[in-house]
Protein backbone atom coordinates (compact mmCIF):
# COMPACT_ATOMS: atom_id res chain seq x y z
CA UNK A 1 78.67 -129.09 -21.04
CA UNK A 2 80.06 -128.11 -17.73
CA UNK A 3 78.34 -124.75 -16.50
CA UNK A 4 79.92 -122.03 -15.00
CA UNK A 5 79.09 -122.29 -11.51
CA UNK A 6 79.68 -118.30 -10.83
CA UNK A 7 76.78 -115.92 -11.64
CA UNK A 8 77.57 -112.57 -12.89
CA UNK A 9 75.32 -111.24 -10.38
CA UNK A 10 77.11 -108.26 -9.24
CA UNK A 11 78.80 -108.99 -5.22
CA UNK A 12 78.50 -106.94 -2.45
CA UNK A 13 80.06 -108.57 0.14
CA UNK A 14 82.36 -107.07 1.72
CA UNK A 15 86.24 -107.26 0.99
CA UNK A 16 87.71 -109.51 3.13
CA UNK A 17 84.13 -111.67 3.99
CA UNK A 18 84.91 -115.45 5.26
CA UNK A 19 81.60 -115.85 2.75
CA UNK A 20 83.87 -115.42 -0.29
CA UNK A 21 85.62 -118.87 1.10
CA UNK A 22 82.70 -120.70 1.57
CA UNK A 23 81.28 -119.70 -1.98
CA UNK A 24 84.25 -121.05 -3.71
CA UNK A 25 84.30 -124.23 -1.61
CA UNK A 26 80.69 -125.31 -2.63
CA UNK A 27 81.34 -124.26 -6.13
CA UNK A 28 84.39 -126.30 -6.21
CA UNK A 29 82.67 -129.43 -4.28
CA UNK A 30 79.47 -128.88 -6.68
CA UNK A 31 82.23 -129.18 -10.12
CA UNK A 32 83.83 -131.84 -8.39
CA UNK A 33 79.79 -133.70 -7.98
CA UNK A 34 79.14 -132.60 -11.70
CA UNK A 35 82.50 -134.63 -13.14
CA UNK A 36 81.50 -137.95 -10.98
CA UNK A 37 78.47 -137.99 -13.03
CA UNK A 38 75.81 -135.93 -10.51
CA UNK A 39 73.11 -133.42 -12.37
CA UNK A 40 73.76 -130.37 -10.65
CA UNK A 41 69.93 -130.07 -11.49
CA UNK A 42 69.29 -132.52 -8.72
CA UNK A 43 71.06 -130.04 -6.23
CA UNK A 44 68.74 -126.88 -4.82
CA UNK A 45 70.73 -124.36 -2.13
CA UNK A 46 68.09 -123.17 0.17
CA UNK A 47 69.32 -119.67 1.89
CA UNK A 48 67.54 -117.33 4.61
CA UNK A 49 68.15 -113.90 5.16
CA UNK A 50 71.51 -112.46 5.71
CA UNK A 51 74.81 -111.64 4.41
CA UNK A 52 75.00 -115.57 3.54
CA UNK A 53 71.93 -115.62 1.56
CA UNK A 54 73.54 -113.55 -1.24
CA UNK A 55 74.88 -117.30 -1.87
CA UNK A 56 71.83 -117.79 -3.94
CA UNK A 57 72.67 -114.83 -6.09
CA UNK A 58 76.18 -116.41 -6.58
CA UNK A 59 75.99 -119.80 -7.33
CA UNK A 60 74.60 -120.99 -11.01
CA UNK A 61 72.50 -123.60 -9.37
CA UNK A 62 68.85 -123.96 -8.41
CA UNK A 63 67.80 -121.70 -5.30
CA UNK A 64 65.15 -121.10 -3.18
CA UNK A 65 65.42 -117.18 -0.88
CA UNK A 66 63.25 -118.08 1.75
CA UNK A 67 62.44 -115.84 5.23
CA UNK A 68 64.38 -115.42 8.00
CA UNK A 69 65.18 -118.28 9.76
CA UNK A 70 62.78 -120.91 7.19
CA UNK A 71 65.23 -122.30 5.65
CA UNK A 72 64.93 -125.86 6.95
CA UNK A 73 61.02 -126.29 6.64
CA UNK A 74 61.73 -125.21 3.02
CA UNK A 75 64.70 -127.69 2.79
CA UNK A 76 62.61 -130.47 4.20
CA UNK A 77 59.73 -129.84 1.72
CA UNK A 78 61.76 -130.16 -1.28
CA UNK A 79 63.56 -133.54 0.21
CA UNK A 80 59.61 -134.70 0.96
CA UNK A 81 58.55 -134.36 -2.04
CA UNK A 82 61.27 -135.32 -4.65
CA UNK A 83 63.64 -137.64 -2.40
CA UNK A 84 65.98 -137.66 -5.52
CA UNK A 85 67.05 -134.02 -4.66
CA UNK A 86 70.89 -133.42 -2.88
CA UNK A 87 69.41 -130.48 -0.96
CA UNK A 88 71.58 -127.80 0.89
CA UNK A 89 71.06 -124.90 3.26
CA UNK A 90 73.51 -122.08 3.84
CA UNK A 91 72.25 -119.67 6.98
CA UNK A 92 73.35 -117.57 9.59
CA UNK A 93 74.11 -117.80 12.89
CA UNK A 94 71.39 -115.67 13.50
CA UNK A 95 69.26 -117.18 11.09
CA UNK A 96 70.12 -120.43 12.15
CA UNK A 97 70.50 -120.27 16.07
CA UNK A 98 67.79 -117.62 16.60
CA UNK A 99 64.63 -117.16 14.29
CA UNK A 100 65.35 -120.83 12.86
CA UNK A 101 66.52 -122.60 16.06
CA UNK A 102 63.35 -124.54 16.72
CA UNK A 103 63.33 -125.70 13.00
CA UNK A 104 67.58 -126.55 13.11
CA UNK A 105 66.69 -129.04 16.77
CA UNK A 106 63.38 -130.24 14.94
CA UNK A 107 65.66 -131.59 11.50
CA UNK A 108 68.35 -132.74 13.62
CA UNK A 109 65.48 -135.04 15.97
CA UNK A 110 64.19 -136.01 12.65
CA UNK A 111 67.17 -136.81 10.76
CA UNK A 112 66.20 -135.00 7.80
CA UNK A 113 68.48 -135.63 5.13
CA UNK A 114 69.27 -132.84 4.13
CA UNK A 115 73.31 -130.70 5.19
CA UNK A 116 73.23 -127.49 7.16
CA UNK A 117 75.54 -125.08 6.78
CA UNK A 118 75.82 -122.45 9.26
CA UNK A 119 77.99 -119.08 8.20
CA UNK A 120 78.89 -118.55 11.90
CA UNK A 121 80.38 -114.81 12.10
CA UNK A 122 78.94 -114.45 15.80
CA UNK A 123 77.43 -110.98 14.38
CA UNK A 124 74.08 -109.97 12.71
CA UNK A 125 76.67 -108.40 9.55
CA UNK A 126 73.64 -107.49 7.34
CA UNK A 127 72.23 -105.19 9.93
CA UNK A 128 75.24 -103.71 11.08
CA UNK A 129 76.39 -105.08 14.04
CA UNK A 130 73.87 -106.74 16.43
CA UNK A 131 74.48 -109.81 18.65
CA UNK A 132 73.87 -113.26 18.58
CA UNK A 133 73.48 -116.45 19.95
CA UNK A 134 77.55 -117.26 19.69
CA UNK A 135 78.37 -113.85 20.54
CA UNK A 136 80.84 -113.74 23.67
CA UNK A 137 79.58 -112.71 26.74
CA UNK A 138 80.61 -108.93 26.87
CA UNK A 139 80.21 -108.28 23.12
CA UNK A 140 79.76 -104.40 22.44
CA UNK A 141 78.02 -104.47 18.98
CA UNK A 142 74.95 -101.70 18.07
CA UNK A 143 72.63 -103.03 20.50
CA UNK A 144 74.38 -103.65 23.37
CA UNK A 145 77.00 -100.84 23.30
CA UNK A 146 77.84 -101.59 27.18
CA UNK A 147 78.29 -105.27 26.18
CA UNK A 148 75.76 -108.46 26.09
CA UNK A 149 74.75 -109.18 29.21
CA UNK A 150 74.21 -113.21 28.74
CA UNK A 151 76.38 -116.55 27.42
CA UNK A 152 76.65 -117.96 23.84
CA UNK A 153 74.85 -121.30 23.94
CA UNK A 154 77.26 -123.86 21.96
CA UNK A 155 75.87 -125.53 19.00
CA UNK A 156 77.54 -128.22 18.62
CA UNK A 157 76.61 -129.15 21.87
CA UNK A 158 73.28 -128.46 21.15
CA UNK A 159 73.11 -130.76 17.88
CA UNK A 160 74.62 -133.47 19.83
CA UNK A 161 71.91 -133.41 22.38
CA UNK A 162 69.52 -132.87 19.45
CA UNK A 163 70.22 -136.20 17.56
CA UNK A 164 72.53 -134.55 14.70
CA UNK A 165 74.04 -137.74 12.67
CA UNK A 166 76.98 -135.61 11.22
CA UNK A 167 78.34 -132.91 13.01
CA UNK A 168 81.29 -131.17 11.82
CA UNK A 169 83.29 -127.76 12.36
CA UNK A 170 85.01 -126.03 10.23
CA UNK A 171 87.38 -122.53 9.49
CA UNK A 172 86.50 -120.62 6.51
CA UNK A 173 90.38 -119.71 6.02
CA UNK A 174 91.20 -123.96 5.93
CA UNK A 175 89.53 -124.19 2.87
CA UNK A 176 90.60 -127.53 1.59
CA UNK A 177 89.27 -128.94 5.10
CA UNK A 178 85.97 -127.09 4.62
CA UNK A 179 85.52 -128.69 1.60
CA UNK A 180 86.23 -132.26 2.58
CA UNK A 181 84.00 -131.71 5.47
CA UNK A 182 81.03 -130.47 3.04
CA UNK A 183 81.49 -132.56 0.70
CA UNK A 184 81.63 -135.67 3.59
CA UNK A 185 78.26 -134.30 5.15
CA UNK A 186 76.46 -134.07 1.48
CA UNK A 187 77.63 -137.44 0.86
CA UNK A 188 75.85 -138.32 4.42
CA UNK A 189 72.77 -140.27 4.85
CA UNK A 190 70.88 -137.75 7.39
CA UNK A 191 71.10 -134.44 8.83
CA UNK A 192 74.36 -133.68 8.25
CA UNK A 193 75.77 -130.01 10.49
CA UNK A 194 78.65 -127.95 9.61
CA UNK A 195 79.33 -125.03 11.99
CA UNK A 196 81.55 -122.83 9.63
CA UNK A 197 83.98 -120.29 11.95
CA UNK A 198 84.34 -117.29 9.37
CA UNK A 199 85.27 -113.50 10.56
CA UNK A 200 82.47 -110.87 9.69
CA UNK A 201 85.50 -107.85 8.21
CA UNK A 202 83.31 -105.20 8.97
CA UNK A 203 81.78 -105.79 12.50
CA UNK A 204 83.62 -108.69 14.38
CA UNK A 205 86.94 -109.14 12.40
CA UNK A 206 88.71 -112.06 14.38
CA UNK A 207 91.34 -113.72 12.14
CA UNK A 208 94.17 -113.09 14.30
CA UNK A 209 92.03 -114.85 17.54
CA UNK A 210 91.10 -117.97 15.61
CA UNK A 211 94.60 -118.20 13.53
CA UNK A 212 96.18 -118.81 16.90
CA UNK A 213 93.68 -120.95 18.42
CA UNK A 214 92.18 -123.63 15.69
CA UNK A 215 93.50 -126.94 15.51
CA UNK A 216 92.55 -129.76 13.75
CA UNK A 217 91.27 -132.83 15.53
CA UNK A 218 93.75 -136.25 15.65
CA UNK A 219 92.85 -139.58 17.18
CA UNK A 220 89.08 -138.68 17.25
CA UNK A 221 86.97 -141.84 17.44
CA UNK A 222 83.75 -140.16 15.42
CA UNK A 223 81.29 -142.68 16.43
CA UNK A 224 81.77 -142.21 20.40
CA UNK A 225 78.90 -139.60 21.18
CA UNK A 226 80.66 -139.12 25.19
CA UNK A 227 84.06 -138.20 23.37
CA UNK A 228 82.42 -135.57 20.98
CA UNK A 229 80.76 -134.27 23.90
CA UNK A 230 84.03 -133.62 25.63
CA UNK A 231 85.64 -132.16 22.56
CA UNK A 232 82.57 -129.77 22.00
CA UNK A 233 82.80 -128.44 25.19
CA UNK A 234 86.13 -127.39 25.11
CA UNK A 235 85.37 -124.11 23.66
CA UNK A 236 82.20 -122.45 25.18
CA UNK A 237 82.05 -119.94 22.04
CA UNK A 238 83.06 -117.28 25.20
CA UNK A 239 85.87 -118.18 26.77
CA UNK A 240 89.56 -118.09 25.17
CA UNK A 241 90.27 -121.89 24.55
CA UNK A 242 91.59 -124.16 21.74
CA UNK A 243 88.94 -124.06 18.63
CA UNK A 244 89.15 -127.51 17.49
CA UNK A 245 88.16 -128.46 13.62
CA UNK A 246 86.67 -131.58 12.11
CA UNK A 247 84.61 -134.26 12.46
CA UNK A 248 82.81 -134.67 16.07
CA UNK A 249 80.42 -137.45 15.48
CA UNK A 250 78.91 -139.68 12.82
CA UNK A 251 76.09 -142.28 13.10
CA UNK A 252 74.18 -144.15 10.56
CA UNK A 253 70.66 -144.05 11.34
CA UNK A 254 67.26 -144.42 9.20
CA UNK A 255 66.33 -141.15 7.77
CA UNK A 256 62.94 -139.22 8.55
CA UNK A 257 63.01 -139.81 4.67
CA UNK A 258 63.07 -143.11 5.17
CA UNK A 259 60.73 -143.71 7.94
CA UNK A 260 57.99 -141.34 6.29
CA UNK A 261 55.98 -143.64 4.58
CA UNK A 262 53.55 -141.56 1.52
CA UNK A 263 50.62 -142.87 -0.33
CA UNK A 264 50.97 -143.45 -3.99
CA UNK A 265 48.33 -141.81 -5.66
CA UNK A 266 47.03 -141.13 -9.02
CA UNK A 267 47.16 -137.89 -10.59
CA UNK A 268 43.35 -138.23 -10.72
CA UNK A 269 43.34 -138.68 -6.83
CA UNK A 270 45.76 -135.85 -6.53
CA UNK A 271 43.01 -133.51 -8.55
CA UNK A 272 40.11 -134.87 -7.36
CA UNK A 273 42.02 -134.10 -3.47
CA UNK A 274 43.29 -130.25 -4.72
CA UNK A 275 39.61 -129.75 -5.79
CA UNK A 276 37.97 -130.56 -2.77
CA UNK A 277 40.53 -128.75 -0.49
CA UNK A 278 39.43 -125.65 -2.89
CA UNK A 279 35.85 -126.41 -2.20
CA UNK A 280 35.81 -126.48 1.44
CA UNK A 281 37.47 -123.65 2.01
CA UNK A 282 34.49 -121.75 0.23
């Protein structure tokens, strides 16, 4: 029996959140998994903390909450240790480029095979305002009321240098895009990326900016890293450019998965090992 993929969990985002978009995406990519024969018990969504972790309290699938920024060591665990699992993470831009940023370079070096996707509102929404990362330079938000003082770093850029083997961008209002690139990076074999553009409605609404300035990319070889490293930088996440959506780069690589080579062991061993870890920490 097909489930229904909604919770009646009660929502609280706010009317008019890019979030709503990318809800309905993964619960139309996850139906789409369940009719080509995938459990959807073999899927886990691993959140952090933000307005994008309510996710877990949306979607009729197995979740894990974890703390701000953890996502990924918690997304890598599960992978480790049941390889079987299709194993997603949904975080902030804060959550993602600040508390989590050493873990996001770390999975991306690895090739973890796992897919990232980051709800990028360039705003800390949850606690009403703050900067971050991908804010513009100049951004007047609760704690910097004169206006941030320093650059966005650009992730994309940053996952290319990082080893990333899918790296995509997408618009929460193209949905149909969003949802081929999603359901291309699940499909991945490695660390698959998906910076998600979305407007926070409350504290850093800017539909009419990116209406008038994404375009989707045409003629893009995806396996030429120098070309994706030209079409990243051409917005800065600062200054007013073109926003182009898509693809970047793909490369098939072995997964950490792969490479990570783990004993067999009885479930004797495995006692007899949990015992004496108890014991010598008496």
């Amino acid at each position: 029996m097909t489930r229904n993929l909604i919770t009646p969990a009660q929502n609280t985002w706010c009317p008019g959140c890019g979030n709503f978009s990318i809800q309905h995406t993964l619960k139309d990519i996850l139906a789409g998994m369940e009719k080509e024969g995938t459990t959807l018990d073999d899927v886990v969504l691993v959140t952090g903390i933000g307005c994008h972790a309510k996710m877990a309290d949306y979607l009729n699938i197995s979740s894990v909450y974890t703390l701000h920024g953890r996502t990924i060591p918690v997304a890598t665990g599960l992978k480790l240790a049941n390889p079987r699992l299709k194993v997603i993470c949904c975080a902030g831009d804060g959550d993602a480029y600040a508390e989590g940023l050493d873990h996001l370079i770390f999975a991306a070096k690895r090739n973890i095979d796992i897919t990232m996707i980051v709800h990028n509102n360039r705003v800390y929404g949850l606690t009403t305002g703050q900067y971050t990362p991908t804010s513009p330079l100049g951004f007047k938000g609760k704690s910097t009321p004169a206006g941030t003082a320093e650059y966005p770093f650009n992730p994309l850029e940053l996952m290319l240098a990082s080893g990333a083997t899918y790296i995509a961008r997408g618009y929460a209002k193209k949905m149909p895009q969003l949802a081929q690139l999603i359901h291309q990076g699940i499909a991945h074999n490695g660390f698959a990326f998906i910076d998600v553009i979305q407007i926070c409605a409350s504290f850093f609404n800017m539909t009419e900016y990116y209406q008038s300035r994404v375009y989707d990319l045409a003629g893009h070889d995806t396996g030429d890293f120098e070309m994706a490293c030209a079409k990243a930088r051409e917005w800065d996440y600062s200054r007013d450019a073109p926003i182009s959506l898509g693809v970047f780069y793909e490369k098939s690589l072995p997964t950490f998965n792969e490479r990570y080579v783990v004993r067999a062991i009885t479930p004797e061993e495995r006692s007899h090992s949990i015992r004496d870890l108890f014991e010598a920490a008496k």
